[in-house]
C-alpha atoms as a PDB file:
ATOM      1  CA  UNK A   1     -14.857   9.432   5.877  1.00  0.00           C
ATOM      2  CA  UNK A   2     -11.711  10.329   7.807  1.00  0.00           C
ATOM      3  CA  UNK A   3      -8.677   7.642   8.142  1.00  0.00           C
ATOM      4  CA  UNK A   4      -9.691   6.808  11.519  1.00  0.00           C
ATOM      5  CA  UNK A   5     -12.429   5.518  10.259  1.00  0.00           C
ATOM      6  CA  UNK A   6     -11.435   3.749   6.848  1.00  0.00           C
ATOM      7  CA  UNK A   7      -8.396   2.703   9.329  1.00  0.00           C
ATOM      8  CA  UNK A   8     -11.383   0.370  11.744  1.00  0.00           C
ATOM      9  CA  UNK A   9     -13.195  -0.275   8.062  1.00  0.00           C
ATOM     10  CA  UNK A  10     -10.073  -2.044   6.749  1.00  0.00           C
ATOM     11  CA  UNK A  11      -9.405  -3.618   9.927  1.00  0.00           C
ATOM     12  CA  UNK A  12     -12.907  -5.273   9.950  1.00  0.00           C
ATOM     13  CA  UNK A  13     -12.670  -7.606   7.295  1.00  0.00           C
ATOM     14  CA  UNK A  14     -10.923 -10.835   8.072  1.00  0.00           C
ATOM     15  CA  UNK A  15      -8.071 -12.038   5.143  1.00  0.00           C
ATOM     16  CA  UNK A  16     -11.241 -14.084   3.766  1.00  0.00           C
ATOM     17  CA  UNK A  17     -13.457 -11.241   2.868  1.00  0.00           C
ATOM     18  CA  UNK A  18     -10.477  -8.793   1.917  1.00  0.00           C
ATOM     19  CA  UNK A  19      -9.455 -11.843  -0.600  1.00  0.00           C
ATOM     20  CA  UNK A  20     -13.140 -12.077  -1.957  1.00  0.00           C
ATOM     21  CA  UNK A  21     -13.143  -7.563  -2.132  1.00  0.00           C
ATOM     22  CA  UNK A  22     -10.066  -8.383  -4.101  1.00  0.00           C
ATOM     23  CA  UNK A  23     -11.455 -10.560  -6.551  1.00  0.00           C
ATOM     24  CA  UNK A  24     -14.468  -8.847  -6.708  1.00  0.00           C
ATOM     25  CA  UNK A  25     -12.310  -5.423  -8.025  1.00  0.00           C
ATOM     26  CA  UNK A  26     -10.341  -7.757 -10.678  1.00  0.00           C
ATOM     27  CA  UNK A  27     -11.326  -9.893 -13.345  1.00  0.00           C
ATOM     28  CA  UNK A  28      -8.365 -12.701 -12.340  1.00  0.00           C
ATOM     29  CA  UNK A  29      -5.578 -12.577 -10.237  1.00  0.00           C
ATOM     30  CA  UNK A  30      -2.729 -14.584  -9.194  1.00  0.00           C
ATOM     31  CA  UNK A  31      -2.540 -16.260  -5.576  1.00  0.00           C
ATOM     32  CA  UNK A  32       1.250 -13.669  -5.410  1.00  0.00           C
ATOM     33  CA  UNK A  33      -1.470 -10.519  -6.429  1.00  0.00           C
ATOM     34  CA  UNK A  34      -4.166 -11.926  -4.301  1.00  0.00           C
ATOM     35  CA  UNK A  35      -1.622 -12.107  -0.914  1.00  0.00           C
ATOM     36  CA  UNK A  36      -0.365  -8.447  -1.560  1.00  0.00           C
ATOM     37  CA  UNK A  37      -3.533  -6.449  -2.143  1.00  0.00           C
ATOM     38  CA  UNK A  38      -5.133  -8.383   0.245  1.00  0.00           C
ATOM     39  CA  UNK A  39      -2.299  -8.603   2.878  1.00  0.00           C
ATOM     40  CA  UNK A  40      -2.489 -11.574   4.070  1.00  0.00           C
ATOM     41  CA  UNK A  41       0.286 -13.918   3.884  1.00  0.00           C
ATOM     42  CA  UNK A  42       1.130 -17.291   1.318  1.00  0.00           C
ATOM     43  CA  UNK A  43      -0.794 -19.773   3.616  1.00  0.00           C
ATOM     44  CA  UNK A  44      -3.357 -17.655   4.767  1.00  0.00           C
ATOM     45  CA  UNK A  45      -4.186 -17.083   0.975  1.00  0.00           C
ATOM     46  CA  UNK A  46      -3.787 -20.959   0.003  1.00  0.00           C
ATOM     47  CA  UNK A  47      -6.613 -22.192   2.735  1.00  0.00           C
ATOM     48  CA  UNK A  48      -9.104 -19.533   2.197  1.00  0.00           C
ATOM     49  CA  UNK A  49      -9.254 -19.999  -1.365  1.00  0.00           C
ATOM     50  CA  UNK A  50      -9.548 -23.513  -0.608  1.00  0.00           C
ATOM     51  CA  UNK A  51     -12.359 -23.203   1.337  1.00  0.00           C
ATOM     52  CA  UNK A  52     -13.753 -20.399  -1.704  1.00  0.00           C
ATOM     53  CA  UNK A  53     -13.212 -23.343  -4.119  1.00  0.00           C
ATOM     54  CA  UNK A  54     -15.118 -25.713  -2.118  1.00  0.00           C
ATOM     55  CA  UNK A  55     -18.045 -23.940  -1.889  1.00  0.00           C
ATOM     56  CA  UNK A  56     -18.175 -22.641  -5.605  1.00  0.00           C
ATOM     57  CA  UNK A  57     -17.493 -19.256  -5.009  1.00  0.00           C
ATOM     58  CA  UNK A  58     -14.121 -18.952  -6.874  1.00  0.00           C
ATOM     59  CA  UNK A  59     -12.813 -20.750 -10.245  1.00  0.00           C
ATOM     60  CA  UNK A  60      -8.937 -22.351 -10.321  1.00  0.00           C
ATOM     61  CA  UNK A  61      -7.535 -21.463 -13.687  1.00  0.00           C
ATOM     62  CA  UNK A  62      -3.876 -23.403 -14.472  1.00  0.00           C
ATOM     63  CA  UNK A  63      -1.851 -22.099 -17.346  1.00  0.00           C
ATOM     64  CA  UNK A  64       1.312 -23.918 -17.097  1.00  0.00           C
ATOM     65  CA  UNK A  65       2.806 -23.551 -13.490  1.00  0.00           C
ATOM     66  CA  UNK A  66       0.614 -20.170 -13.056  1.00  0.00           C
ATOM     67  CA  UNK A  67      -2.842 -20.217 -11.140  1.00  0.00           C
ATOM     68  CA  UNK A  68      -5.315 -17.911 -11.948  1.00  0.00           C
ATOM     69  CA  UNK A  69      -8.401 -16.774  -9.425  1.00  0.00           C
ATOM     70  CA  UNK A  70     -11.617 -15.283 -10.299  1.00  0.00           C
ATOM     71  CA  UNK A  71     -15.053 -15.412  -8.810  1.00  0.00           C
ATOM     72  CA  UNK A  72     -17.561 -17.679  -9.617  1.00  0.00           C
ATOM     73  CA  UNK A  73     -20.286 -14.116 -10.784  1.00  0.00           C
ATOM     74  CA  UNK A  74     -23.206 -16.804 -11.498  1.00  0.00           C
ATOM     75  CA  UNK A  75     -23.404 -17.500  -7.700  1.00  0.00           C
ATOM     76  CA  UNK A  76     -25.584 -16.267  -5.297  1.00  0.00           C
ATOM     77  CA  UNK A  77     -23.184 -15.359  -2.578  1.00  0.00           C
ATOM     78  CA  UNK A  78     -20.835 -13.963  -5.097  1.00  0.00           C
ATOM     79  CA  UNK A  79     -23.631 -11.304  -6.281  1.00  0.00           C
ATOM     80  CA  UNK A  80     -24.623 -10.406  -2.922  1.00  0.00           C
ATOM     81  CA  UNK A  81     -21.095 -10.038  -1.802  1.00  0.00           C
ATOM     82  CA  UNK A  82     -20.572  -8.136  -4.852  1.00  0.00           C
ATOM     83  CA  UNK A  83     -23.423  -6.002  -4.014  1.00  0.00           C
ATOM     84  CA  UNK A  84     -22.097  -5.429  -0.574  1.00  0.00           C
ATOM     85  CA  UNK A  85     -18.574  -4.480  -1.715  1.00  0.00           C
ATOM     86  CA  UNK A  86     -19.724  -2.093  -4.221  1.00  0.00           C
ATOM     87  CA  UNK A  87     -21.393  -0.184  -1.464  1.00  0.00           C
ATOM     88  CA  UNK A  88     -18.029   0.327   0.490  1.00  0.00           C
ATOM     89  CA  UNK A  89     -15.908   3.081  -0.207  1.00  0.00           C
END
């Protein structure tokens, strides 16, 4: 795949897939190490996993004034989307 190409790849997913790729390549992250590898900015981060939350796709982990993120591997749209990812270069 030339960079023209992974260039358009990368530019395909909207913040709330890259966040879900991202948590799909980690175990847990925090919402700082979510926003950079997924480059998306502080509130873009807060309202997606929001909405990720809400529809049991992602767990909240709190320890102390730390959140943690992971996904939610026991649902159904998590393994797909899983699936999906690990097909992508």
């Amino acid at each position: 795949m030339n960079q023209i190409e992974l260039k358009i790849r990368k530019r395909a997913l909207t913040p709330f897939y890259r966040i879900l790729k991202v948590l799909s390549e980690e175990e847990e992250l925090t919402i700082t190490q979510i926003e950079l590898r997924a480059r998306v900015n502080h509130k873009t981060a807060v309202s997606n996993l929001i909405l990720l939350k809400n529809a049991g796709m992602v767990f909240e982990v709190s320890l102390g004034r730390v959140k943690m993120y992971r996904l939610n591997k026991d649902n159904e749209r998590v393994q797909i989307l899983i699936k999906l990812f690990s097909s992508w270069p």
